[in-house]
Each structure stands twice: as C-alpha cells, then as structure tokens.
Protein backbone atom coordinates (compact mmCIF):
# COMPACT_ATOMS: atom_id res chain seq x y z
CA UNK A 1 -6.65 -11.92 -17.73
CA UNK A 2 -5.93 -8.11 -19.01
CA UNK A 3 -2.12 -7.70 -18.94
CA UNK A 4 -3.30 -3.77 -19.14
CA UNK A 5 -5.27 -4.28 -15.35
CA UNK A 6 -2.29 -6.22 -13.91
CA UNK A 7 0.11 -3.49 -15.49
CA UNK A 8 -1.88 -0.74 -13.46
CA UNK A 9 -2.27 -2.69 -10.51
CA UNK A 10 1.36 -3.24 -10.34
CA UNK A 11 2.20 -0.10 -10.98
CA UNK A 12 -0.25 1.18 -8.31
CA UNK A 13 0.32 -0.64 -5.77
CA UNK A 14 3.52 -2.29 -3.49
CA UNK A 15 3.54 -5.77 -3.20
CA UNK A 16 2.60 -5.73 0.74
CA UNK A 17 -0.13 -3.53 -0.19
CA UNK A 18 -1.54 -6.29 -3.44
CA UNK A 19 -0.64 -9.03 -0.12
CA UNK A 20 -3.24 -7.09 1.79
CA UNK A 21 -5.31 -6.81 -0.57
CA UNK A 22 -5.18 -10.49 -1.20
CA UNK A 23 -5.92 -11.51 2.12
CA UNK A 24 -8.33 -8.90 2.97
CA UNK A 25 -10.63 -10.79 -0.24
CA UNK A 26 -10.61 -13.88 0.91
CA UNK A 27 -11.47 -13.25 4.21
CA UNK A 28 -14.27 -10.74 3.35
CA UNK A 29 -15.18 -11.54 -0.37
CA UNK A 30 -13.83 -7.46 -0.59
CA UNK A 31 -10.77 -5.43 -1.25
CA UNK A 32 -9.57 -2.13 -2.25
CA UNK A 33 -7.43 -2.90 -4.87
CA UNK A 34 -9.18 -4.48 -7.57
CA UNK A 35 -13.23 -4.60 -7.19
CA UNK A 36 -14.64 -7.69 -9.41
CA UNK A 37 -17.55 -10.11 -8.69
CA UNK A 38 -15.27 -13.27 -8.49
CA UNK A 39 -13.08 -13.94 -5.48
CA UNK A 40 -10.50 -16.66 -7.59
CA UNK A 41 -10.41 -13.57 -10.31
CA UNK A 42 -9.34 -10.70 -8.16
CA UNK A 43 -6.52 -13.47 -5.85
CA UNK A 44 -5.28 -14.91 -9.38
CA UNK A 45 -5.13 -11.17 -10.75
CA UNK A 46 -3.83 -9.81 -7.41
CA UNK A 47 -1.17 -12.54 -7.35
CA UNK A 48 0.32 -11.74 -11.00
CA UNK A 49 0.38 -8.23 -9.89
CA UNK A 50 2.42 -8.67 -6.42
CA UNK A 51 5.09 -11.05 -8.47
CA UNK A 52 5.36 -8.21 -11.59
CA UNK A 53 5.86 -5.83 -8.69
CA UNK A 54 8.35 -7.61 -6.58
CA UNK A 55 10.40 -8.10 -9.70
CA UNK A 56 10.66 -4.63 -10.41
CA UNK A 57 11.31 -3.81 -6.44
CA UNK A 58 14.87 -5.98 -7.19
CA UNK A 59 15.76 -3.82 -10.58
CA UNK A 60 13.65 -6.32 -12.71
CA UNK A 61 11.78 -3.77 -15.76
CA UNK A 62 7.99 -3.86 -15.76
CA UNK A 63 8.19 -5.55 -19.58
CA UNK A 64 10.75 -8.13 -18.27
CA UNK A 65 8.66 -8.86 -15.23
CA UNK A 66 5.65 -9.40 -17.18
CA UNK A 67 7.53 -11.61 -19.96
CA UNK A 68 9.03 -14.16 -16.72
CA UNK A 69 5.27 -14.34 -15.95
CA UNK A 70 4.08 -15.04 -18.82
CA UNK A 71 6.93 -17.76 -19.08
CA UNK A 72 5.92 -19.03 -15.56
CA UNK A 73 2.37 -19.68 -16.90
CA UNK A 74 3.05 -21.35 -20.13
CA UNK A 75 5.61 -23.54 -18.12
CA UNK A 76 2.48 -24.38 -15.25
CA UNK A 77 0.17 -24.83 -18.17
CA UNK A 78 2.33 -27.12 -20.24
CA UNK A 79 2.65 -29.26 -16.90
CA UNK A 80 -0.97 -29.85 -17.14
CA UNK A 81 -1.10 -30.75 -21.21
C-alpha cells in the first residue's frame, strides 16, 4: 500500500465517487479512479481512501484520518497473530 496514492485519491475524490468507483471494478474488472492490474488492490486501496475521506467530510484532518487507519489495521492484523 502507498499512503502517498491513498493520500491523492482521497484528496481527489468524494467518498460516493471512491463508492462508485469501487463498485464499478468489481463489476467490470475497470474504474476511473485508480487504474491497476489487480481487482483486490484497487477495492482494498479504494476502500482506505473512501474511510480517510469520510473522516475528513465530519472535520476529521487528513493526518488524523490516516493515523485511525493505520490504527484500524494494526488492530485487524493483531486479531489474526
């Protein structure tokens, strides 16, 4: 994952727009948003984005939106250790 692509993406895009973008991949393997060869890479990328950018659409900062992330994961991940 590059924080730096998510970043842009959320920055880019509104979260209805990343949803359609989402969608729009799995049903056709294509998107507009973010072009990559893997479906599971562009919905796992396009997800992070959407939840950085509905943080920020309720006041949350783009750095604090990207550290609850990051929190998220570790907290998932540990689950699984």
């Amino acid at each position: 994952m590059e924080i730096a692509e998510i970043r842009e993406l959320a920055k880019k895009f509104t979260p209805e727009q990343i949803n359609n973008c989402i969608t729009q991949q799995i049903e056709t393997g294509e998107n507009i948003c973010l072009r990559d060869e893997s479906t599971e890479k562009v919905v796992n990328e396009l997800s992070k984005a959407q939840f950085i950018r509905e943080l920020m659409a309720q006041g949350v900062s783009m750095p604090d939106a990207i550290r609850e992330l990051a929190q998220r994961i570790r907290r998932v991940q540990k689950g699984f250790a």
